[in-house]
Protein backbone atom coordinates (compact mmCIF):
# COMPACT_ATOMS: atom_id res chain seq x y z
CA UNK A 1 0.00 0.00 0.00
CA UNK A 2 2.54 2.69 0.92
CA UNK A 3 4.51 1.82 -2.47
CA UNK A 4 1.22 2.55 -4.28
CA UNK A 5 0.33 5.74 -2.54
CA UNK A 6 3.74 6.66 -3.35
CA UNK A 7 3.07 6.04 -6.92
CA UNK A 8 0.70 8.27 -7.08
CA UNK A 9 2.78 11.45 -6.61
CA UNK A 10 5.89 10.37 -7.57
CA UNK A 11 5.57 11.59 -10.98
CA UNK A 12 9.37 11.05 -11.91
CA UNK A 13 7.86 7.31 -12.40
CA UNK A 14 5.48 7.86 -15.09
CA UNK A 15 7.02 10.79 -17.11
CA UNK A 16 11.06 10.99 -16.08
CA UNK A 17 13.56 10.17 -18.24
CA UNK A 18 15.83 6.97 -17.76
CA UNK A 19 19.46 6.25 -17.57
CA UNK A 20 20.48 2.28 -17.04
CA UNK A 21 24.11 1.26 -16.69
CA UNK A 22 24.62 -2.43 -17.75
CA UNK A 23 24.35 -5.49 -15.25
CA UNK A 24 27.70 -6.30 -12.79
CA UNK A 25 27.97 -8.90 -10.87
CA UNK A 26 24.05 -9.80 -10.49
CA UNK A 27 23.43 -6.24 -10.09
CA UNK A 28 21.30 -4.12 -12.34
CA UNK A 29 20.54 -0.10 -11.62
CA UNK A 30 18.39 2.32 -13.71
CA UNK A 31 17.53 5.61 -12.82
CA UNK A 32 14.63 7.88 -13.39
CA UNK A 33 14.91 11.03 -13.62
CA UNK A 34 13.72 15.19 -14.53
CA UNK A 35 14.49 18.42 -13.63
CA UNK A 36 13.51 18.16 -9.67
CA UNK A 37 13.45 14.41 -8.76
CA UNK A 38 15.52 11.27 -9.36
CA UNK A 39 14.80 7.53 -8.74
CA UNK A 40 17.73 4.88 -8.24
CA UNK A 41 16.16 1.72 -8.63
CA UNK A 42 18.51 -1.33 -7.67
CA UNK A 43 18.25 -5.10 -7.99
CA UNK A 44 20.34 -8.36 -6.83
CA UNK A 45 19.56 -11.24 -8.24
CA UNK A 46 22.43 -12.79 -5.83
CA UNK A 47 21.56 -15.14 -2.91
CA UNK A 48 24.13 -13.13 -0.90
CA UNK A 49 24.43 -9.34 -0.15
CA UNK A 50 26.41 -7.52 -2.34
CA UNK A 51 27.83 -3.90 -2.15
CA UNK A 52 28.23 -1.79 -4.74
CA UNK A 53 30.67 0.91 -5.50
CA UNK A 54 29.06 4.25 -6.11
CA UNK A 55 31.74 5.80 -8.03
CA UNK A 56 30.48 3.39 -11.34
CA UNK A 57 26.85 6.19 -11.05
CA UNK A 58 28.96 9.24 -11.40
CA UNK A 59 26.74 10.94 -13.93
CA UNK A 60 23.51 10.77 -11.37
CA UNK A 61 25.34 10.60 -7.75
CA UNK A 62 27.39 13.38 -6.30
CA UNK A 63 29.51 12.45 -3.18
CA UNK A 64 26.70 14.24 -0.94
CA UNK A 65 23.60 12.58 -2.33
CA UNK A 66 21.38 11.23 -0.09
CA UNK A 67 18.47 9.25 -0.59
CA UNK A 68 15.17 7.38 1.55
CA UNK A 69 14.32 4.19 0.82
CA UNK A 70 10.63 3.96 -0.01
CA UNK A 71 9.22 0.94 1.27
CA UNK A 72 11.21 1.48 4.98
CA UNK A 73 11.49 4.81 5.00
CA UNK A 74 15.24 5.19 6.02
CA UNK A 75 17.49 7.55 5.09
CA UNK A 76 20.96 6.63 3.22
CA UNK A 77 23.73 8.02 2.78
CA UNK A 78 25.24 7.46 -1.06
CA UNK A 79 28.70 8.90 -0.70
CA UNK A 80 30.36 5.31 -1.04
CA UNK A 81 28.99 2.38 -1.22
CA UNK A 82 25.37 0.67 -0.88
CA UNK A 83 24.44 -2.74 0.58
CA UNK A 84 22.10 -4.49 -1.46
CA UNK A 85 20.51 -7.64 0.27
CA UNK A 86 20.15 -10.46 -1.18
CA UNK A 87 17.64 -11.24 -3.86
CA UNK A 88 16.01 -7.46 -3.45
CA UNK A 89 15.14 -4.75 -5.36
CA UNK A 90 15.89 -0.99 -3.86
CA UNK A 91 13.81 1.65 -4.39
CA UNK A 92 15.51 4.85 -3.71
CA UNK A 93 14.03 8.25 -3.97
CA UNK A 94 17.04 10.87 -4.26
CA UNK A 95 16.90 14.33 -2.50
CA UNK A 96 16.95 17.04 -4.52
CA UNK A 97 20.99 17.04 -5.35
């Protein structure tokens, strides 16, 4: 329910434009993106956790981004790295960087 309501006014979903960098390691990322919002979506097909290095999403991360994870609501931290769990998808909604 709260991914749906989401939805809703998350209009970078429906009408942003999108930037995928090709699959590493059983990781794929996309973003979504237009002039005020961005979406990082990431998925691990992996049965383990993996991390990945944020430097490879230069061209839509800066070393202060920040982001909140949209089905837990917690705040992250992109400066680095991200841990992925296992066989996930992340949904991350970027603050305005």
């Amino acid at each position: 329910r709260r991914l749906l309501n989401w939805r809703k006014s998350a209009t970078v979903t429906h009408t942003g434009r999108l930037m995928h960098f090709a699959p590493e390691n059983g990781t794929y990322v996309y973003f979504r993106y237009n002039d005020s919002k961005k979406l990082m979506v990431v998925f691990n097909k992996n049965f383990s956790q993996v991390t990945l290095d944020l430097a490879r999403f230069g061209e839509m991360l800066t070393p202060q981004s920040r982001a909140i994870e949209v089905l837990s609501g917690r705040q992250l931290s992109l400066s680095k790295s991200l841990i992925v769990p296992a066989r996930s998808v992340m949904l991350l909604d970027l603050n305005n960087n």
